[in-house]
C-alpha atoms as a PDB file:
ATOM      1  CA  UNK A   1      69.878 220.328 263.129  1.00  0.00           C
ATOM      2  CA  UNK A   2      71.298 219.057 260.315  1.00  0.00           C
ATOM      3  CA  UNK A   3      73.987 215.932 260.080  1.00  0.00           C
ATOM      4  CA  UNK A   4      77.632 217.948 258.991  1.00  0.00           C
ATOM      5  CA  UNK A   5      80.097 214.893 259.757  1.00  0.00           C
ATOM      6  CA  UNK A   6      79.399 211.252 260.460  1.00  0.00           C
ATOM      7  CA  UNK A   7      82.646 209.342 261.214  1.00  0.00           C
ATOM      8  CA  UNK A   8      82.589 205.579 262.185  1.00  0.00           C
ATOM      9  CA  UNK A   9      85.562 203.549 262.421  1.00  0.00           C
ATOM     10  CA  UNK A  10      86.893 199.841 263.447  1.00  0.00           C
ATOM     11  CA  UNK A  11      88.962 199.765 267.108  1.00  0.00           C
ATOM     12  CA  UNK A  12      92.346 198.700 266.980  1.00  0.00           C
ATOM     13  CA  UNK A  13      93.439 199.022 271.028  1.00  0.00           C
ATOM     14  CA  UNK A  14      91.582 199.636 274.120  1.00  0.00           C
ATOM     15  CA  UNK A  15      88.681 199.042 275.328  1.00  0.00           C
ATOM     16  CA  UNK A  16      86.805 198.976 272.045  1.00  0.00           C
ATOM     17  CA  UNK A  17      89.165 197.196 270.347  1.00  0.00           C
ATOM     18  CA  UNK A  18      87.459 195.453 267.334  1.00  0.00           C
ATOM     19  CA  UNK A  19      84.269 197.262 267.952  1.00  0.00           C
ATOM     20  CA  UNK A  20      83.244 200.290 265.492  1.00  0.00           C
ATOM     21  CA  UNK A  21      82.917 203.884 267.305  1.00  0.00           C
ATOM     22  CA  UNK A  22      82.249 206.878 265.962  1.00  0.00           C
ATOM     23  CA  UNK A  23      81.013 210.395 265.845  1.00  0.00           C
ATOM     24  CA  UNK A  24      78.134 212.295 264.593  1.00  0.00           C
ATOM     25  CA  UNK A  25      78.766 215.995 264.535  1.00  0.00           C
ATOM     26  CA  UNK A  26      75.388 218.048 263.549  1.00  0.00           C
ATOM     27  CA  UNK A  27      75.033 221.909 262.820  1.00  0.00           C
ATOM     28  CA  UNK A  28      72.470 224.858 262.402  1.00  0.00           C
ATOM     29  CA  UNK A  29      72.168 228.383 262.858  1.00  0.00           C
ATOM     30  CA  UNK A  30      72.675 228.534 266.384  1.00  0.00           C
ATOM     31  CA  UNK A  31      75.033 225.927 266.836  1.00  0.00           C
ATOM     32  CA  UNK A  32      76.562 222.913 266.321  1.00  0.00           C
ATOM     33  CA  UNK A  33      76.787 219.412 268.743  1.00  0.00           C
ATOM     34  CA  UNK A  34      78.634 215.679 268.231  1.00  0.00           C
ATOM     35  CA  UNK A  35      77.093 212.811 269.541  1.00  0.00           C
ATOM     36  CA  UNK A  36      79.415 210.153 270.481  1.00  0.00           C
ATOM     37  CA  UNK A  37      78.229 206.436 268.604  1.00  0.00           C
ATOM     38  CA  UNK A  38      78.811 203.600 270.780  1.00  0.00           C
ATOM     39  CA  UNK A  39      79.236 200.206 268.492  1.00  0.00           C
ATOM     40  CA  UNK A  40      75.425 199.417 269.519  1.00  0.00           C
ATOM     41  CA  UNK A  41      74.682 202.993 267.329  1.00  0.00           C
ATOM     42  CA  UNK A  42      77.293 202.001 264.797  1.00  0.00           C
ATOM     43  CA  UNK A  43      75.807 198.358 264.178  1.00  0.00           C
ATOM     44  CA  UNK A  44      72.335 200.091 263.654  1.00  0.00           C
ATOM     45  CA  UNK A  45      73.880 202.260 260.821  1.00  0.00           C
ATOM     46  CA  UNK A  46      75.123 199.306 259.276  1.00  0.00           C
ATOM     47  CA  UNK A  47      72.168 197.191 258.824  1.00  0.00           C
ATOM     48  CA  UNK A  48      70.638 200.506 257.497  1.00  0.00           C
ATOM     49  CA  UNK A  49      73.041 200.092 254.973  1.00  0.00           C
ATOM     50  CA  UNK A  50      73.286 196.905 254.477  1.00  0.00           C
ATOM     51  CA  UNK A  51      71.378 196.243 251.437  1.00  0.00           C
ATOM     52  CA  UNK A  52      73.441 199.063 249.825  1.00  0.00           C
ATOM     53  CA  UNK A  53      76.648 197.609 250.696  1.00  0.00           C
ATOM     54  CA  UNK A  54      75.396 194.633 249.682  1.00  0.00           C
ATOM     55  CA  UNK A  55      74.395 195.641 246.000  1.00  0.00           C
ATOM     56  CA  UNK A  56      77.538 197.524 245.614  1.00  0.00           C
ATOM     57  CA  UNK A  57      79.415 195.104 246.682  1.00  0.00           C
ATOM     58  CA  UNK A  58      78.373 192.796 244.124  1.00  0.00           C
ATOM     59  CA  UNK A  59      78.760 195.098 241.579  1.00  0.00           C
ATOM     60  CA  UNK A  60      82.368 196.022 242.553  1.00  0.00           C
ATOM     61  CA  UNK A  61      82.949 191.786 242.184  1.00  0.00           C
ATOM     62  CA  UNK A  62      81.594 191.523 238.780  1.00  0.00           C
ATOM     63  CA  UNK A  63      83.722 194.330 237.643  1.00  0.00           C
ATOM     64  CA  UNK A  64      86.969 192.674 239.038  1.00  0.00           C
ATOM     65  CA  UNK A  65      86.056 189.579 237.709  1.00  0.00           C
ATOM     66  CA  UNK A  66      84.517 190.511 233.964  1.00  0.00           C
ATOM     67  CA  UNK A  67      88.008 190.932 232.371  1.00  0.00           C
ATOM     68  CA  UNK A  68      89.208 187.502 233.681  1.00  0.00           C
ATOM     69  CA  UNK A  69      85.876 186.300 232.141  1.00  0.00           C
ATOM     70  CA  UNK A  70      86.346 187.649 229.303  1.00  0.00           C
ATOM     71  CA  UNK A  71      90.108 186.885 228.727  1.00  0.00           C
ATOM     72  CA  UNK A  72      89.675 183.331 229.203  1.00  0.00           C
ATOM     73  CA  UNK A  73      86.767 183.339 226.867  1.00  0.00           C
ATOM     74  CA  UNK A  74      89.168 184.743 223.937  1.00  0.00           C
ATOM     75  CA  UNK A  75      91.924 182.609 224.860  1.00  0.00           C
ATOM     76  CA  UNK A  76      89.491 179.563 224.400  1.00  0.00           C
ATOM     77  CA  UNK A  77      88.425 181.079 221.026  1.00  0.00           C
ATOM     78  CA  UNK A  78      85.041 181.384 222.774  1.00  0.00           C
ATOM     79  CA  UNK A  79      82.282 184.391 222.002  1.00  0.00           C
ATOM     80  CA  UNK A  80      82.828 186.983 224.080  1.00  0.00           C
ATOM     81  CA  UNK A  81      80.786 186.541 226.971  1.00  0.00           C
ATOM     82  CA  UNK A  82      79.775 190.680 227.007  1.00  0.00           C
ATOM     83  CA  UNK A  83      78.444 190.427 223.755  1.00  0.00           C
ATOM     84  CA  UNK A  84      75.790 187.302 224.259  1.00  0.00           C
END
């Protein structure tokens, strides 16, 4: 079988309310099934991910905050901080 769809998302009512659940939906030539992910499955996924998130996170930071950098750094008549 092979993974089509995975869709995890954060609970805003019920019973799972701020819990993730999700779906996994998988497919082959005679078929296809979805597995229902309880927030015990969905928390595994996560720290799969986590060092991924992690790192991408931080790269998504230093991009926001570069151009602030490097503003500042002009309007203080200092080298640009890119450049050294």
């Amino acid at each position: 079988m092979i993974l089509q769809k995975l869709e995890i998302e954060l609970k805003s009512y019920g019973e799972y309310k701020g819990q993730y659940r999700g779906a996994a939906k998988f497919a082959n030539e005679k078929g296809e099934t979805t597995v229902v992910l309880l927030p015990e499955h969905c928390d595994a996924i996560f720290e799969l991910c986590s060092d991924a998130i992690l790192k991408q996170s931080a790269e998504i930071a230093k991009a926001m905050i570069m151009p602030i950098v490097v503003q500042k750094a002009l309007e203080n008549n200092q080298p640009n901080p890119i450049n050294t």
